[in-house]
PDB file of N, CA and C in Angstrom:
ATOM      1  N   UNK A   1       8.946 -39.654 -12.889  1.00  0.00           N
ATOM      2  CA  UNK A   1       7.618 -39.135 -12.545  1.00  0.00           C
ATOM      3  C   UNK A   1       7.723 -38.180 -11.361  1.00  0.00           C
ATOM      4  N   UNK A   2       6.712 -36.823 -11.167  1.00  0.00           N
ATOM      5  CA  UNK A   2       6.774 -36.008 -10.419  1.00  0.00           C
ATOM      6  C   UNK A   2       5.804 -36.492  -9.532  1.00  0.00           C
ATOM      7  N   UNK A   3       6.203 -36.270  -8.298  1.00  0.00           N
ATOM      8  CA  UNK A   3       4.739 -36.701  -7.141  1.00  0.00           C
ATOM      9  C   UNK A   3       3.920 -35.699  -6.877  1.00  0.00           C
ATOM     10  N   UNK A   4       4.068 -34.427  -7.960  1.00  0.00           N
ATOM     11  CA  UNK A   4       3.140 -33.570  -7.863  1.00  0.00           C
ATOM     12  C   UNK A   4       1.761 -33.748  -8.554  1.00  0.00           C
ATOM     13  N   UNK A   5       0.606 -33.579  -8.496  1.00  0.00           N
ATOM     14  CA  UNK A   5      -0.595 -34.073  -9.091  1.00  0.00           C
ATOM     15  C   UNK A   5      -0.643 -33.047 -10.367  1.00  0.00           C
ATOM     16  N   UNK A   6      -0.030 -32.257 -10.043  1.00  0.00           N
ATOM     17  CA  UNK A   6       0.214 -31.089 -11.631  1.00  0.00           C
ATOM     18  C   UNK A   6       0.648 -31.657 -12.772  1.00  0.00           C
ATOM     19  N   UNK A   7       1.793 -32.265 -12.532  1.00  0.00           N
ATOM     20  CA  UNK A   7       2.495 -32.702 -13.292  1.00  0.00           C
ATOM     21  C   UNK A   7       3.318 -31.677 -14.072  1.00  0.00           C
ATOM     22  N   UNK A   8       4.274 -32.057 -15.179  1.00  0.00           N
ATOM     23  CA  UNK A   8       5.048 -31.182 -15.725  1.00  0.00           C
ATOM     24  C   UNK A   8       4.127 -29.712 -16.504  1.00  0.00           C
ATOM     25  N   UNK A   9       2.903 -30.229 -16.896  1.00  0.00           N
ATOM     26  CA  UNK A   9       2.502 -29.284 -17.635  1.00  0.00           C
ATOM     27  C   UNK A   9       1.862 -28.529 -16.518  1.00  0.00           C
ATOM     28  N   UNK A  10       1.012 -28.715 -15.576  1.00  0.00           N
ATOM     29  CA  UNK A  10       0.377 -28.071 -15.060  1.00  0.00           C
ATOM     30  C   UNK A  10       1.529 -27.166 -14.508  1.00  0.00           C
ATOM     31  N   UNK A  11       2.721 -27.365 -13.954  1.00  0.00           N
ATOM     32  CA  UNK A  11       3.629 -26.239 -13.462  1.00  0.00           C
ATOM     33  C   UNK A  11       4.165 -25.339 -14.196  1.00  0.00           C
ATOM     34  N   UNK A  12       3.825 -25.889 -15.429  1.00  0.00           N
ATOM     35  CA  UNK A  12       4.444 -25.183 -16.710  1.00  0.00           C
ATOM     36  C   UNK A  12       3.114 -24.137 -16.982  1.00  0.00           C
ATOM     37  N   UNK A  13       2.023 -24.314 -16.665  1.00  0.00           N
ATOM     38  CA  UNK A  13       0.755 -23.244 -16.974  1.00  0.00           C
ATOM     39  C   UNK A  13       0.668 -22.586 -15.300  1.00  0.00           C
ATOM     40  N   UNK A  14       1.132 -23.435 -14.688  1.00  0.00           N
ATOM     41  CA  UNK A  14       1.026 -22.374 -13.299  1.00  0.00           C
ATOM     42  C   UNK A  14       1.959 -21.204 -13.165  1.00  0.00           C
ATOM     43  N   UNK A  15       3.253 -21.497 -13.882  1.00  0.00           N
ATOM     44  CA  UNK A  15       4.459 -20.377 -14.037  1.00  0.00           C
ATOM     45  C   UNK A  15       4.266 -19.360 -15.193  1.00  0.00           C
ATOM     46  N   UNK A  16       3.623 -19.950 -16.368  1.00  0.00           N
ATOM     47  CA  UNK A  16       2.763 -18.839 -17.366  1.00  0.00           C
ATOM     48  C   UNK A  16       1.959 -18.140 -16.715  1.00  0.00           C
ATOM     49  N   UNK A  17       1.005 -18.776 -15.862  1.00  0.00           N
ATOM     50  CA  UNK A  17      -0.239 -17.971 -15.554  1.00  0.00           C
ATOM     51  C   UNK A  17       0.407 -16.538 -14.952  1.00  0.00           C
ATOM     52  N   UNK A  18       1.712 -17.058 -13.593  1.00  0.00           N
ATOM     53  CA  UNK A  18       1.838 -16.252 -12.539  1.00  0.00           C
ATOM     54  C   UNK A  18       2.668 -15.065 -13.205  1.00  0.00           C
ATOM     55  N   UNK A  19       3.755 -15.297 -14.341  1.00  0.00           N
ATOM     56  CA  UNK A  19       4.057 -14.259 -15.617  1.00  0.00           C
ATOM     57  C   UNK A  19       3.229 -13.762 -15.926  1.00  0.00           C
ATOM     58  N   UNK A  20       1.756 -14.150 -16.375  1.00  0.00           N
ATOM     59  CA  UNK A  20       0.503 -13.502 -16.666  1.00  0.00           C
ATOM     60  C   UNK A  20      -0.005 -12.363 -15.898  1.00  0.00           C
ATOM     61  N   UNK A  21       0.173 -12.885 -14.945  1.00  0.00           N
ATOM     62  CA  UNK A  21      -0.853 -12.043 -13.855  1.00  0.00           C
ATOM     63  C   UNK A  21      -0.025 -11.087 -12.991  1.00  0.00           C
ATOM     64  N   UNK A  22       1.389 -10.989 -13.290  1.00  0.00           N
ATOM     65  CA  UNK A  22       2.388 -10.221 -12.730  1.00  0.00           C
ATOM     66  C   UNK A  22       2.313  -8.768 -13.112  1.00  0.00           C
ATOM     67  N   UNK A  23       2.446  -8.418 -14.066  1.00  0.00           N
ATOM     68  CA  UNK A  23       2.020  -7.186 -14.481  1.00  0.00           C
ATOM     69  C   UNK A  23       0.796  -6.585 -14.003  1.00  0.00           C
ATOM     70  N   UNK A  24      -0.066  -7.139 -13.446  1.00  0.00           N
ATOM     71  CA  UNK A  24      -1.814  -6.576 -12.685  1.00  0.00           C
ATOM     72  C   UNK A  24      -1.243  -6.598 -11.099  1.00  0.00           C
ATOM     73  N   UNK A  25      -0.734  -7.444 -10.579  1.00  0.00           N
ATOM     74  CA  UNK A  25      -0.827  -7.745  -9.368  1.00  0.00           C
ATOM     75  C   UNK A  25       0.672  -6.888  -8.329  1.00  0.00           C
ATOM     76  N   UNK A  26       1.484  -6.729  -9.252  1.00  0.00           N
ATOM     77  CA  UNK A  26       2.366  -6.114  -8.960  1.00  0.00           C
ATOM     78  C   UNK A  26       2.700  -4.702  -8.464  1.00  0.00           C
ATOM     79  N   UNK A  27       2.179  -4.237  -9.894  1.00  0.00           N
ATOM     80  CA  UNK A  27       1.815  -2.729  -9.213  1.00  0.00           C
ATOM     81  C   UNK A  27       0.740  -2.359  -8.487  1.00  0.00           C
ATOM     82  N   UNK A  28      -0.008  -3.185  -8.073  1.00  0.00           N
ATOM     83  CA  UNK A  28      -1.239  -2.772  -6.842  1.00  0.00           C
ATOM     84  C   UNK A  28      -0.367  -3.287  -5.846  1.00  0.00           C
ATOM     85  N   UNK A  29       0.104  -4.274  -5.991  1.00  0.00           N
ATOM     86  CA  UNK A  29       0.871  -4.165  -4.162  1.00  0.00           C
ATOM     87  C   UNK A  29       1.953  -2.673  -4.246  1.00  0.00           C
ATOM     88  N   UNK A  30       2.395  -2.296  -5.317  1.00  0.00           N
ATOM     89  CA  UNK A  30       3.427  -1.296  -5.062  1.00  0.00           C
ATOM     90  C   UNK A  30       2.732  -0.026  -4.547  1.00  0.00           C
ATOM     91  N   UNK A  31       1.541  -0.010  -5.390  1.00  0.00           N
ATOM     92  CA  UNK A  31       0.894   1.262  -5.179  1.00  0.00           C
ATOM     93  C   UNK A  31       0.416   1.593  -3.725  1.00  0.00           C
ATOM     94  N   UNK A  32      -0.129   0.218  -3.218  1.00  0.00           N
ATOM     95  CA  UNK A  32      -0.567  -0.008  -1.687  1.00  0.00           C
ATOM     96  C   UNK A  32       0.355   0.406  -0.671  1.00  0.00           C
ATOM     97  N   UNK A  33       1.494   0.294  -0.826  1.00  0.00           N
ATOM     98  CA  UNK A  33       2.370   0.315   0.112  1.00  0.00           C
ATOM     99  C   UNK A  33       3.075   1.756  -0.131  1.00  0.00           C
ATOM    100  N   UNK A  34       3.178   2.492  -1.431  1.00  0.00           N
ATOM    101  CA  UNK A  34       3.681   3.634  -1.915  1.00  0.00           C
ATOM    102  C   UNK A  34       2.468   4.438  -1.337  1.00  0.00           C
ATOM    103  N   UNK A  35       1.283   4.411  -1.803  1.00  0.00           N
ATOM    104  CA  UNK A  35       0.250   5.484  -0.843  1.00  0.00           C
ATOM    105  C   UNK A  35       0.444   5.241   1.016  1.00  0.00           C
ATOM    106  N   UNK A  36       1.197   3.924   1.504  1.00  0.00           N
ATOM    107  CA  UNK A  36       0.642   4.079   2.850  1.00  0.00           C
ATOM    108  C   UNK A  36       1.764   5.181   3.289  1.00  0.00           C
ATOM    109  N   UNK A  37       3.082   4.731   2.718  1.00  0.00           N
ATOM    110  CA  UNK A  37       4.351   5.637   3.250  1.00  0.00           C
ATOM    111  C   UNK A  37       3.884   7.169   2.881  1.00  0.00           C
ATOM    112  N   UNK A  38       3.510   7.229   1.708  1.00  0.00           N
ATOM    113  CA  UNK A  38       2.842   8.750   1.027  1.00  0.00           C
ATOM    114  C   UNK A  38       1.746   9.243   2.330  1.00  0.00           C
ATOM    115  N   UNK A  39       0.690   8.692   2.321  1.00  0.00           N
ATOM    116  CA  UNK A  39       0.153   9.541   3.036  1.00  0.00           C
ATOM    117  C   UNK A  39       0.412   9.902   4.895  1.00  0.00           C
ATOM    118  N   UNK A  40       1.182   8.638   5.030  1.00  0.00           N
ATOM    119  CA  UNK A  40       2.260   9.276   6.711  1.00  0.00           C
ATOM    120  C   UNK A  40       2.754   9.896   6.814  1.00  0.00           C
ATOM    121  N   UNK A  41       3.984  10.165   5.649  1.00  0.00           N
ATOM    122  CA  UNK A  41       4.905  11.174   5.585  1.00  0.00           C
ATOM    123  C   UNK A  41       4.280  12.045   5.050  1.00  0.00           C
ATOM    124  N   UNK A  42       3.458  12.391   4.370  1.00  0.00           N
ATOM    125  CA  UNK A  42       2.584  13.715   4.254  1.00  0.00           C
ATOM    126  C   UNK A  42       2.135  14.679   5.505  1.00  0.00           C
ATOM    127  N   UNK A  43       1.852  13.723   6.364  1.00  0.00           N
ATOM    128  CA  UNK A  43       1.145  13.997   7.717  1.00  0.00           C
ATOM    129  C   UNK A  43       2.135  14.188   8.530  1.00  0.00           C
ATOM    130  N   UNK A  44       2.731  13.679   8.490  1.00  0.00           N
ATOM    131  CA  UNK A  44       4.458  14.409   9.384  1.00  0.00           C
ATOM    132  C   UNK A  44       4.970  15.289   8.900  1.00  0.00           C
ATOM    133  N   UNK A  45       4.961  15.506   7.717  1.00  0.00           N
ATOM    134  CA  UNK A  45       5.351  16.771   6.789  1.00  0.00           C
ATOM    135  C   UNK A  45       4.547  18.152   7.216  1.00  0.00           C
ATOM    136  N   UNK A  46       3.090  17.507   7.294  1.00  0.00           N
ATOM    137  CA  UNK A  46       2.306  18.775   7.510  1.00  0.00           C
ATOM    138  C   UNK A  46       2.212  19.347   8.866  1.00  0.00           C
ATOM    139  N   UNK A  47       3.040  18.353   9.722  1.00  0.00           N
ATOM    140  CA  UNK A  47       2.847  18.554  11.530  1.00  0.00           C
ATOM    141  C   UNK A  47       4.256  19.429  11.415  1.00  0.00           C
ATOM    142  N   UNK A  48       5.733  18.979  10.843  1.00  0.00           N
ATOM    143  CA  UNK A  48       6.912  19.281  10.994  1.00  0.00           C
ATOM    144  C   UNK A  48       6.666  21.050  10.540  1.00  0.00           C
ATOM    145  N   UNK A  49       5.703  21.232   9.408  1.00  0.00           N
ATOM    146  CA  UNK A  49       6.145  22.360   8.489  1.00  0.00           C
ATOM    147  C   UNK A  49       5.048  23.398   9.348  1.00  0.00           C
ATOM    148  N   UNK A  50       4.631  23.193  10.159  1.00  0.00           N
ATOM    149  CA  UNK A  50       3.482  24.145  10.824  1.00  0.00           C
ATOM    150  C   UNK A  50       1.834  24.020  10.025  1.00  0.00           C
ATOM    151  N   UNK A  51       1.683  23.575   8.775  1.00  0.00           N
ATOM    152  CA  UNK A  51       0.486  23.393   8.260  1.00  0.00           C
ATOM    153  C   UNK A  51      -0.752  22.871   9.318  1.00  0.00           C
ATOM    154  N   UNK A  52      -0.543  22.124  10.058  1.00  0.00           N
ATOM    155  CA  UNK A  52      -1.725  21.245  10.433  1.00  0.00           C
ATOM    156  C   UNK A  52      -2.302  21.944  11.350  1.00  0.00           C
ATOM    157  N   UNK A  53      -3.670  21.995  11.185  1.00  0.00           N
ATOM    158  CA  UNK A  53      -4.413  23.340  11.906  1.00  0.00           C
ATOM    159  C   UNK A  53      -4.928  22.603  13.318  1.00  0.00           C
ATOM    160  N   UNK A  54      -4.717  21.356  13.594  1.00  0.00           N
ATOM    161  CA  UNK A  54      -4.948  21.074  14.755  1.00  0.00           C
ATOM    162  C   UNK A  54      -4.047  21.329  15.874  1.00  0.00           C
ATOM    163  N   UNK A  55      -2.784  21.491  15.376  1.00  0.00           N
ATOM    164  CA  UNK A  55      -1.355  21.320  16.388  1.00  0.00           C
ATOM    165  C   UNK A  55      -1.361  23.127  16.474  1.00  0.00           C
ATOM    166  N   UNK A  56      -1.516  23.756  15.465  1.00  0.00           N
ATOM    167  CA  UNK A  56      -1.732  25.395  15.282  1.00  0.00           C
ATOM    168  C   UNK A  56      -2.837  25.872  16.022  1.00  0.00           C
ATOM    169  N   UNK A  57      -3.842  25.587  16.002  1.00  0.00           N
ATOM    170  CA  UNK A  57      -4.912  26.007  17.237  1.00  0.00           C
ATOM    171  C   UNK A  57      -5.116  26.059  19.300  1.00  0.00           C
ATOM    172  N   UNK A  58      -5.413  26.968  19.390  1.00  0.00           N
ATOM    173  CA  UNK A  58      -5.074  26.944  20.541  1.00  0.00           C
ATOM    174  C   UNK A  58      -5.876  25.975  21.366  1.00  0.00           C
ATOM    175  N   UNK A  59      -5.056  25.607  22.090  1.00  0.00           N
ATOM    176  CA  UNK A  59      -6.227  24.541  23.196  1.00  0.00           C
ATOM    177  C   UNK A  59      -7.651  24.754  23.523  1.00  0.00           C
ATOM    178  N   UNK A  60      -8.007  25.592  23.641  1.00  0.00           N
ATOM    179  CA  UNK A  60      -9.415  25.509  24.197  1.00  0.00           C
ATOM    180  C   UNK A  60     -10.139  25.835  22.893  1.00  0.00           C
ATOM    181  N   UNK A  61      -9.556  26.041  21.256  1.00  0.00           N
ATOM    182  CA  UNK A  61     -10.348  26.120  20.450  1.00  0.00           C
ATOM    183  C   UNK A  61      -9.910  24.369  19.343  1.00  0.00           C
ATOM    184  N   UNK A  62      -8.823  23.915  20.206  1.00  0.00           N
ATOM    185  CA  UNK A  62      -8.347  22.547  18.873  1.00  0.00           C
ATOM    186  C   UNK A  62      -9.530  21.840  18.725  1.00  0.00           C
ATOM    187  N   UNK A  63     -10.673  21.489  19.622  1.00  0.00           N
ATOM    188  CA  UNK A  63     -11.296  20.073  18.709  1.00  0.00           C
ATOM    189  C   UNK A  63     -12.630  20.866  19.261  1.00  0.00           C
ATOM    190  N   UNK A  64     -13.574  21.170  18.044  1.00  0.00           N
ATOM    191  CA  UNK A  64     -14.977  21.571  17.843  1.00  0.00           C
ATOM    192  C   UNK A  64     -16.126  20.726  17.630  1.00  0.00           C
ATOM    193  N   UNK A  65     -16.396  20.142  19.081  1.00  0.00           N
ATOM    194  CA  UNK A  65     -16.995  19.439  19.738  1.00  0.00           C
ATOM    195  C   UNK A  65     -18.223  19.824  20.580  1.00  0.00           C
ATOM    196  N   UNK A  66     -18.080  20.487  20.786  1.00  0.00           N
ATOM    197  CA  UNK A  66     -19.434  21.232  21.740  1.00  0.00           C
ATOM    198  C   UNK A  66     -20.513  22.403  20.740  1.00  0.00           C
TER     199      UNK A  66
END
């Protein structure tokens, strides 16, 4: 006897389920973590390559505030 309250079957539908639900849950964590690196290194990309019009503007015109 298992001293788990599952018992054999219930671990046996808890390891189906988590096969189940692997394919949904998987690629949203990949995607989560693939957009966070994506959009940093985008932004370092765009500071390194001269693009970013904040670092390109001159000081007394960078932040349009007044």
């Amino acid at each position: 006897m298992s001293k788990t309250k599952l018992g054999p079957f219930g671990i046996i539908g808890l390891v189906v389920l988590g096969i189940g639900l692997a394919p949904i849950i998987l690629p949203l964590i990949w995607f989560v973590i693939f957009l966070s690196f994506f959009a940093g290194g985008f932004k370092v990309f765009r500071i390194m390559s001269g693009c970013d019009d904040e670092v390109n503007r001159p000081p007394e015109r960078r932040y349009d505030d007044d």
